[in-house]
C-alpha atoms as a PDB file:
ATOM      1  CA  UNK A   1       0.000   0.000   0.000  1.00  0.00           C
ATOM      2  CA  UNK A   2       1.424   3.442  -0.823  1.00  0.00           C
ATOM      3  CA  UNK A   3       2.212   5.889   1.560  1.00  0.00           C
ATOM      4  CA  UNK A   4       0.648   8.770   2.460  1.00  0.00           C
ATOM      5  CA  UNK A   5       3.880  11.387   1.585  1.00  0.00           C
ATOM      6  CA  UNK A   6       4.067   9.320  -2.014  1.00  0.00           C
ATOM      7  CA  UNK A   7       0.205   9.295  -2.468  1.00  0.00           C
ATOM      8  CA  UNK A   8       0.423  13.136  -1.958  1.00  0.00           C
ATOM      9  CA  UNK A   9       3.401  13.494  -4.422  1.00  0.00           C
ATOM     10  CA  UNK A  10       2.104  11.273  -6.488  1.00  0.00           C
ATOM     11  CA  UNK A  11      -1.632  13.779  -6.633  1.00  0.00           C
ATOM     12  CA  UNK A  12       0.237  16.745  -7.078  1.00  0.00           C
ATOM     13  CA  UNK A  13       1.853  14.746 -10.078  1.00  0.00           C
ATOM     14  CA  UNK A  14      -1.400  13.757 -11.617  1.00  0.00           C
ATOM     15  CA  UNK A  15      -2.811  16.852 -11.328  1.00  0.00           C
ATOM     16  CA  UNK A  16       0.329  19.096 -13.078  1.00  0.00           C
ATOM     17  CA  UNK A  17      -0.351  16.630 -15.959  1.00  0.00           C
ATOM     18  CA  UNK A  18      -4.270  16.901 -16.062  1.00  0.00           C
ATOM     19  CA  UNK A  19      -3.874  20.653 -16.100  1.00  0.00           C
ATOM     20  CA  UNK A  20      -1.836  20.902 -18.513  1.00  0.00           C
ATOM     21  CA  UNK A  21      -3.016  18.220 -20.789  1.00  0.00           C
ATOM     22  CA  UNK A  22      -6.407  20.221 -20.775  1.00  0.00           C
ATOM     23  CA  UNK A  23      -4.961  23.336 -21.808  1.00  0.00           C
ATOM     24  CA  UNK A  24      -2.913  21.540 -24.580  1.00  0.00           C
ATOM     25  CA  UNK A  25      -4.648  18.407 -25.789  1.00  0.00           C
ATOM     26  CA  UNK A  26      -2.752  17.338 -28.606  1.00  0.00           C
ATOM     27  CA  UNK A  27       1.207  16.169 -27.093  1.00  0.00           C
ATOM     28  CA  UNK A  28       4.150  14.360 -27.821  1.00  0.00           C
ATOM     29  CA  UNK A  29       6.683  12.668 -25.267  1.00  0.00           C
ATOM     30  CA  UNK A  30       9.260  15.558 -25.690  1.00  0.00           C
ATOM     31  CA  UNK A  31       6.575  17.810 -24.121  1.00  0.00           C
ATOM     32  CA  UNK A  32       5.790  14.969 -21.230  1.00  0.00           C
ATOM     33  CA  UNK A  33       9.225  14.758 -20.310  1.00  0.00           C
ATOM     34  CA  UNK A  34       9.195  18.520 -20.294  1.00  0.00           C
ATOM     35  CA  UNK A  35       6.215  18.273 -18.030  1.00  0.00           C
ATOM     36  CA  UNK A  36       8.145  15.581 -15.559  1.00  0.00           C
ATOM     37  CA  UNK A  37      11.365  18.004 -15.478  1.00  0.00           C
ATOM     38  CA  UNK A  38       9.285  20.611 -14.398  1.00  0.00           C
ATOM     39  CA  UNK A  39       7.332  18.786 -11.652  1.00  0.00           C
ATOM     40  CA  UNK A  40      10.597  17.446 -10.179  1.00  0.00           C
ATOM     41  CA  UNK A  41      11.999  21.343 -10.452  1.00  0.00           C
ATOM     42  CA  UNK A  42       9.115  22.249  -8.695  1.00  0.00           C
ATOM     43  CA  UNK A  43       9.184  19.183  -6.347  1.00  0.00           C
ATOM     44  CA  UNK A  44      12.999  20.363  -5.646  1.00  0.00           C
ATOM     45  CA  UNK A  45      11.795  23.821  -4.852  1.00  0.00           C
ATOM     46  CA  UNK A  46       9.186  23.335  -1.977  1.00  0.00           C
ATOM     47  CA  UNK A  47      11.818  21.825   0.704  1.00  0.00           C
ATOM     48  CA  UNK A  48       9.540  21.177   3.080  1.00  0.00           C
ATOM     49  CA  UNK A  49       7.984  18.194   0.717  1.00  0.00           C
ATOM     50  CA  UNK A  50      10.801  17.230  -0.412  1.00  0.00           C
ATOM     51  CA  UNK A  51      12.721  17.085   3.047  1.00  0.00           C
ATOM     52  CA  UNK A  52       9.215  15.261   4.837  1.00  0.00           C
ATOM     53  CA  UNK A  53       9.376  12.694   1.701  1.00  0.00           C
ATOM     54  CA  UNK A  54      13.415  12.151   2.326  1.00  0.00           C
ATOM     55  CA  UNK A  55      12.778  11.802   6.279  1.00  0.00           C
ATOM     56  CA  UNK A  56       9.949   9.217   5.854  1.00  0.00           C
ATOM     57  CA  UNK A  57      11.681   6.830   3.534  1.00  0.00           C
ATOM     58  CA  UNK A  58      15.254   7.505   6.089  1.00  0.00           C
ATOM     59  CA  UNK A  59      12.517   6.117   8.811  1.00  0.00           C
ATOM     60  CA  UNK A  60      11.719   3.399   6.917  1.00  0.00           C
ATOM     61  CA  UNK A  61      15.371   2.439   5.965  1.00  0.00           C
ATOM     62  CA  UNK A  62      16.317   2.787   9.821  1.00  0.00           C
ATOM     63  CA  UNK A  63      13.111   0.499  11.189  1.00  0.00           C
ATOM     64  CA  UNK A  64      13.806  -2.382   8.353  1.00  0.00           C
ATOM     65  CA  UNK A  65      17.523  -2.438   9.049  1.00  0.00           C
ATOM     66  CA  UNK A  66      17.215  -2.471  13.519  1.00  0.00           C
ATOM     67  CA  UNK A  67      14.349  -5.317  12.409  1.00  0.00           C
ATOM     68  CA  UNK A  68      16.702  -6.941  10.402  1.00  0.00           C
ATOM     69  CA  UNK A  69      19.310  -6.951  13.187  1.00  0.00           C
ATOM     70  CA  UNK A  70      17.190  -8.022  15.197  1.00  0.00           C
ATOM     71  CA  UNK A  71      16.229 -11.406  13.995  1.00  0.00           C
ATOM     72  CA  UNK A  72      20.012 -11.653  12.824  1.00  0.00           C
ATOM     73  CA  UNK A  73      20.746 -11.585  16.360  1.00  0.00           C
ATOM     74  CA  UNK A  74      18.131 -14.712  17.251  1.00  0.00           C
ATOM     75  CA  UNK A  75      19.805 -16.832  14.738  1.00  0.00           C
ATOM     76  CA  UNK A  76      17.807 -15.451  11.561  1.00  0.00           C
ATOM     77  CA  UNK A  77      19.874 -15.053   8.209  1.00  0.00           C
ATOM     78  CA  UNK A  78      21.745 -18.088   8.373  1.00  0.00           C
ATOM     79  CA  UNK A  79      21.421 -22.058   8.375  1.00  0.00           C
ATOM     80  CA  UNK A  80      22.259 -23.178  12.043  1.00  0.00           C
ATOM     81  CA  UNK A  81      22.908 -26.691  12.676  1.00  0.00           C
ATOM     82  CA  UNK A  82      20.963 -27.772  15.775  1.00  0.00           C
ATOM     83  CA  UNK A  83      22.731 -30.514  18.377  1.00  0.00           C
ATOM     84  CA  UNK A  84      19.803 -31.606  20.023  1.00  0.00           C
ATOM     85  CA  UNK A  85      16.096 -32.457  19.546  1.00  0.00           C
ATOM     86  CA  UNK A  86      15.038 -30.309  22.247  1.00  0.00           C
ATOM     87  CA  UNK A  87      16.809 -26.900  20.001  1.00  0.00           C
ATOM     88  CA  UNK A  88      14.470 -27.879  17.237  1.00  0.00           C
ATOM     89  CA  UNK A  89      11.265 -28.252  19.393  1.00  0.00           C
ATOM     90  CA  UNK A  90      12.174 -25.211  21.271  1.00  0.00           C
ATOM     91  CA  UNK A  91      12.963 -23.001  18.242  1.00  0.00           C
ATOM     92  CA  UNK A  92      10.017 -24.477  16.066  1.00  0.00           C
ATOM     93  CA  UNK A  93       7.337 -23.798  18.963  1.00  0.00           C
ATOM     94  CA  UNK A  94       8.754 -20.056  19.799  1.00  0.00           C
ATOM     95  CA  UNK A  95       9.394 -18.847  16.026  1.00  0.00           C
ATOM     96  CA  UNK A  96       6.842 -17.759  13.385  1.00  0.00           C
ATOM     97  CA  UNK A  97       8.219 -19.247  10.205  1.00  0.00           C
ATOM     98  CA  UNK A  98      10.917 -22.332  10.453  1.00  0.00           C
ATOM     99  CA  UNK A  99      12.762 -24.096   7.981  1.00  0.00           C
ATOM    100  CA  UNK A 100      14.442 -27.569   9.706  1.00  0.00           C
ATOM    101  CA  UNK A 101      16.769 -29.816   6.998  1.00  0.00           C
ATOM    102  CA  UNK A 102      16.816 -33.685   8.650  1.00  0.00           C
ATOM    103  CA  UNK A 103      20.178 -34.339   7.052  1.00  0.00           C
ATOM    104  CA  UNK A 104      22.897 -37.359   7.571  1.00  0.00           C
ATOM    105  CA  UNK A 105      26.293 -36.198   7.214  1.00  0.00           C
ATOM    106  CA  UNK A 106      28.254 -37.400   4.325  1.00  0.00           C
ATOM    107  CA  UNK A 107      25.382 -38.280   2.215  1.00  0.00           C
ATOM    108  CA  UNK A 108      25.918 -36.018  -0.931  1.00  0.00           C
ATOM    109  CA  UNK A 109      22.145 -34.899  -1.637  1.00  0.00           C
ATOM    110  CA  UNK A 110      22.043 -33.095   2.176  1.00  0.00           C
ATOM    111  CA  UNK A 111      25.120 -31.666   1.095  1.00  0.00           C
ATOM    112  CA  UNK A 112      23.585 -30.366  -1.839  1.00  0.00           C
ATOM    113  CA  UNK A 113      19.963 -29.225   0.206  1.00  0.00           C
ATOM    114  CA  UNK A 114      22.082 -27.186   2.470  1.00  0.00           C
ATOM    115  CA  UNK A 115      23.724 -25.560   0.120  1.00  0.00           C
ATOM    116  CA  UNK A 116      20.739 -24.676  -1.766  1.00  0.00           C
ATOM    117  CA  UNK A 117      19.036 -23.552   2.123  1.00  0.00           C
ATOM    118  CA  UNK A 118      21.851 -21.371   2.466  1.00  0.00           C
ATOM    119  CA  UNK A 119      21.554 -19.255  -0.134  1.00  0.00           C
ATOM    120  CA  UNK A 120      17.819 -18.504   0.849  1.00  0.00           C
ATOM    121  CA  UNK A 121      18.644 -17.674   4.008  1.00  0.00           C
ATOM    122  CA  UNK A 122      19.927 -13.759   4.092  1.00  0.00           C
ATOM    123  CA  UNK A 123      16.929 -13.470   1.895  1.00  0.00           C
ATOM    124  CA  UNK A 124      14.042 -14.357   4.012  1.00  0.00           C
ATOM    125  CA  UNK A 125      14.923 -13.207   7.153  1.00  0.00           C
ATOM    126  CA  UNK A 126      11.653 -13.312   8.923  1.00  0.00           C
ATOM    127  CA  UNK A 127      12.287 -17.118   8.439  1.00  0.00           C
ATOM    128  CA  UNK A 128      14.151 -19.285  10.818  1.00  0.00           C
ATOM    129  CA  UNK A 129      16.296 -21.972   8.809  1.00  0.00           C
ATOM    130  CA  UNK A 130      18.107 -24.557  11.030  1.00  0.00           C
ATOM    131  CA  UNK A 131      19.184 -28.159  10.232  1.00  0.00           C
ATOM    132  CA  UNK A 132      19.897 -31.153  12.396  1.00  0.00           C
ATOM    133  CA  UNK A 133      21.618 -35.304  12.255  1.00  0.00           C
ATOM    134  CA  UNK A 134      18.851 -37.466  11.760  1.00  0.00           C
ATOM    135  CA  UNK A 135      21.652 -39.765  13.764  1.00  0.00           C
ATOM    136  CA  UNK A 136      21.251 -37.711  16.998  1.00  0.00           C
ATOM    137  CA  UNK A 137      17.175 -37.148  16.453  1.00  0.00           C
ATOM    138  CA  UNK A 138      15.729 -40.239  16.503  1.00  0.00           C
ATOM    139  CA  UNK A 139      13.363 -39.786  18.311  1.00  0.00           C
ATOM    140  CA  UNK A 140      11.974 -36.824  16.100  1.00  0.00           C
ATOM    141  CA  UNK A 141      12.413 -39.358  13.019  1.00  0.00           C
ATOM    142  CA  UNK A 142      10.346 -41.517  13.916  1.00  0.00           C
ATOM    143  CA  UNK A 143       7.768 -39.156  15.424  1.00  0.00           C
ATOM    144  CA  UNK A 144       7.552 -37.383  12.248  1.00  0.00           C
ATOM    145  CA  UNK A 145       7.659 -40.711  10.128  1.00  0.00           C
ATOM    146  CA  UNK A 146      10.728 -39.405   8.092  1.00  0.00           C
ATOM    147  CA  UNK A 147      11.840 -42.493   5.860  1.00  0.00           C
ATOM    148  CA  UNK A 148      13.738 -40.417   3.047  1.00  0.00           C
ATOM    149  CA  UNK A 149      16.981 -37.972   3.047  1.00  0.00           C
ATOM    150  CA  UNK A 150      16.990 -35.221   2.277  1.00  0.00           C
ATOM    151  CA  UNK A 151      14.032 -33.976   4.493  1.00  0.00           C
ATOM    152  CA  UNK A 152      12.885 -30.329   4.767  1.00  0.00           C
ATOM    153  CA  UNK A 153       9.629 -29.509   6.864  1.00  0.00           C
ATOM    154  CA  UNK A 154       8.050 -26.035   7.395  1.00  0.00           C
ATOM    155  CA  UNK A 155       6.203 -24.955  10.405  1.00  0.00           C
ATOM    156  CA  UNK A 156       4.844 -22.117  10.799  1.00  0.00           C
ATOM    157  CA  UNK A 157       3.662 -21.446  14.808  1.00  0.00           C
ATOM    158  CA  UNK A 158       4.794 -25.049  15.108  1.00  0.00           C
ATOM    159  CA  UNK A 159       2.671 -26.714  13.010  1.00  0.00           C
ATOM    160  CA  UNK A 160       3.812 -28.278  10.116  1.00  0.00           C
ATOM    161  CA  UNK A 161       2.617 -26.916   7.044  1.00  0.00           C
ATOM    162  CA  UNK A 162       4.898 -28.632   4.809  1.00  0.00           C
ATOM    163  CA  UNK A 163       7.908 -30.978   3.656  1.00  0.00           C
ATOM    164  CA  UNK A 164       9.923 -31.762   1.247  1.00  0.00           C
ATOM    165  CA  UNK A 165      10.609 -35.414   0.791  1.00  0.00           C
ATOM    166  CA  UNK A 166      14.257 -35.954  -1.135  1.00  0.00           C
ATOM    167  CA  UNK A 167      14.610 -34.187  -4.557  1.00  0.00           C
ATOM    168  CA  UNK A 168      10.859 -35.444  -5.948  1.00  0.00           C
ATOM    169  CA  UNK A 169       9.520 -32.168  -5.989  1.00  0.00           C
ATOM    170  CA  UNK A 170      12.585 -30.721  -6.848  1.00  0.00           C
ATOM    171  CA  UNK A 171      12.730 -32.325 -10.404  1.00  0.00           C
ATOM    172  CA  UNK A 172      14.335 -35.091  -9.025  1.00  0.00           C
ATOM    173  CA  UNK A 173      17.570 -33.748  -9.878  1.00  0.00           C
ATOM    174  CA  UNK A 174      20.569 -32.744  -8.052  1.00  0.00           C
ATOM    175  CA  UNK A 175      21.123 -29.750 -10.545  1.00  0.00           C
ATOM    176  CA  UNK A 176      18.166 -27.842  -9.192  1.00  0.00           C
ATOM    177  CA  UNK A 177      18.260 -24.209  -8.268  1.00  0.00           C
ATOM    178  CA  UNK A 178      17.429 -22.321  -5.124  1.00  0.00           C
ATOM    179  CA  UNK A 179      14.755 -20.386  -6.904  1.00  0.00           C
ATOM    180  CA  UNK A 180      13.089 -24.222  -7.362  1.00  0.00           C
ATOM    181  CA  UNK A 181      13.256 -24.704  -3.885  1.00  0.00           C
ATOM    182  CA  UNK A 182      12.555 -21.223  -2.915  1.00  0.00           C
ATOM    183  CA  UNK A 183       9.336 -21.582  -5.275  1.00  0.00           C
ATOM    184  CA  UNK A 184       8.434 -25.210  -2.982  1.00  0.00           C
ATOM    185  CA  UNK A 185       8.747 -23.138   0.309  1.00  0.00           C
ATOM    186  CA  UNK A 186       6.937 -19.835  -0.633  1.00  0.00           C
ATOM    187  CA  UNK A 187       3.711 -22.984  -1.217  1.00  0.00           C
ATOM    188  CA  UNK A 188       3.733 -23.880   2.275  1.00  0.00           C
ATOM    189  CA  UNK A 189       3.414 -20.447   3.803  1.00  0.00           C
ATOM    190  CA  UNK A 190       6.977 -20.031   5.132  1.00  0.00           C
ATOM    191  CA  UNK A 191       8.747 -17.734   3.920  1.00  0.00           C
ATOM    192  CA  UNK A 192       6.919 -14.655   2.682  1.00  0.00           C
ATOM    193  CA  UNK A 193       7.978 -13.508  -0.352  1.00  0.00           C
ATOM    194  CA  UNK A 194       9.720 -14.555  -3.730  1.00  0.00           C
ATOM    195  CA  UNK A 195      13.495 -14.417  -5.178  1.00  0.00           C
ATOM    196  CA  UNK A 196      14.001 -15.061  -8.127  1.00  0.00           C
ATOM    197  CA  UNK A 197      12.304 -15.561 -11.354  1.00  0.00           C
ATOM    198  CA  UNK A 198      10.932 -19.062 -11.197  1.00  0.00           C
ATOM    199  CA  UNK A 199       7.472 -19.266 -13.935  1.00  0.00           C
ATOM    200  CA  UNK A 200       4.419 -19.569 -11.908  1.00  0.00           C
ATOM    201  CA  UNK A 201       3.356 -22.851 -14.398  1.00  0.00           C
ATOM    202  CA  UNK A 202       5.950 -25.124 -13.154  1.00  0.00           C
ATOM    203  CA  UNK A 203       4.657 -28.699 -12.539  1.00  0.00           C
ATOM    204  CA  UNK A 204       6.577 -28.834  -9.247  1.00  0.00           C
ATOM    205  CA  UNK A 205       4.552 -30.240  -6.510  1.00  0.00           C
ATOM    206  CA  UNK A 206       4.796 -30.162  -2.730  1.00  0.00           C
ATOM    207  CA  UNK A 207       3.968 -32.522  -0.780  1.00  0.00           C
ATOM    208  CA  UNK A 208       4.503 -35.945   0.750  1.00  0.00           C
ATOM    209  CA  UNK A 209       5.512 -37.907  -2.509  1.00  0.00           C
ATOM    210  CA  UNK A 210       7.187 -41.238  -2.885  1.00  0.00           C
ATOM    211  CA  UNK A 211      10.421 -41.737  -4.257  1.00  0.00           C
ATOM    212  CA  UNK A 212      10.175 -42.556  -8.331  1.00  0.00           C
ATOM    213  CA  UNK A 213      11.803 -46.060  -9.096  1.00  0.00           C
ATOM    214  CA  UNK A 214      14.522 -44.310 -11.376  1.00  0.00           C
ATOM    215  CA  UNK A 215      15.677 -42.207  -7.773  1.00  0.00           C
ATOM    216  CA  UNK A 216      15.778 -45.532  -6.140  1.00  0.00           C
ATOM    217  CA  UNK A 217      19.668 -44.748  -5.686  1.00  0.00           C
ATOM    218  CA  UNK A 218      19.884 -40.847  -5.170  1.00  0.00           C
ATOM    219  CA  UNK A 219      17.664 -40.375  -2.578  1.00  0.00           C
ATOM    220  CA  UNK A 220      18.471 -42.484   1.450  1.00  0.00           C
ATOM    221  CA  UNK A 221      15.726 -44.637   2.277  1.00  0.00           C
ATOM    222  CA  UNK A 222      15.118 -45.210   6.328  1.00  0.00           C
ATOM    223  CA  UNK A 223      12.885 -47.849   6.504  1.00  0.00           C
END
């Protein structure tokens, strides 16, 4: 929504080209630009607007960056690996939006999710992205009923809204981008808004779906 110093500008805009448009109806672009050069002289000229306009976007600036710093400071803007089961229950039940990778060291596709989670991370910082060993969260494995690595789940308010079950919905290819998987996560809800240029027709789907018999390999079953 626009604000109110913009809207204002943005009236006093509209109507320097409706007056003059209605004492000169037939125009060409060289006289429009004319017409925006001498809005933004006259813009320039009344301080006060100009100064109020400069002072609410500085306001703006200052609030999103302490925000940002904020959440930076809680563990926001980066993927934290997790030691125990209790960090994840703790950090899913206390923060809005959370991102939690069920990896197993060494296994290549993780390696590949996390780097992928990484580069999301400074981008969506009103998301919380951690990770954790499936080897020291059992009992969270089996809660959850994770059988295939890699595993991402969203939760938003601790709830999960979400998860990613190896590469199926990712193209089932270890070549995909983090705009794919951005595009997966934005469908669950957590993380609020999209990088990256990803078409809105892709045949991705999220969701809890089986492993194809051609991934048989790629993917780590835990049955």
């Amino acid at each position: 929504m626009m604000d109110a110093v913009t809207s204002k500008v943005l009236d006093s805009y509209t109507d320097v080209l409706v007056s003059k448009a209605e004492g000169c109806p037939e125009r060409d672009d060289d006289n429009d630009s004319a017409d925006d050069d001498d809005f933004l002289e006259l813009l320039e000229q009344d301080s006060a607007a100009l100064d109020a306009f400069r002072e609410k976007r500085m306001q703006e600036l200052h609030t999103q960056m302490k925000a940002a710093k904020r959440l930076h400071e809680t563990g926001h803007g980066i993927l934290k690996e997790v030691a125990t089961e209790k960090e994840v229950l703790e950090i899913t039940t206390t923060t809005k939006y959370t991102v939690v990778h069920f990896f197993l060291p060494g296994f290549k596709r993780c390696e590949i999710m996390d780097s992928r989670l990484k580069a999301l991370t400074a981008k969506h910082m009103e998301t919380r992205f951690i990770s954790v060993n499936v080897e020291t969260a059992t009992f969270l494995v089996v809660r959850l009923g994770i059988q295939v690595l890699p595993c991402v789940m969203c939760f938003i308010d601790g709830k999960e809204v979400g998860r990613l079950v190896g590469f199926e919905s990712l193209g089932n290819s270890d070549q995909f981008t983090s705009e794919m998987l951005e595009f997966q996560l934005q469908k669950s809800g957590v993380i609020q808004r999209k990088i990256g240029k990803l078409r809105e027709g892709s045949s991705l789907v999220l969701g809890f779906a089986k492993k194809a018999e051609s991934d048989d390999n790629d993917d780590d079953d835990w049955d």
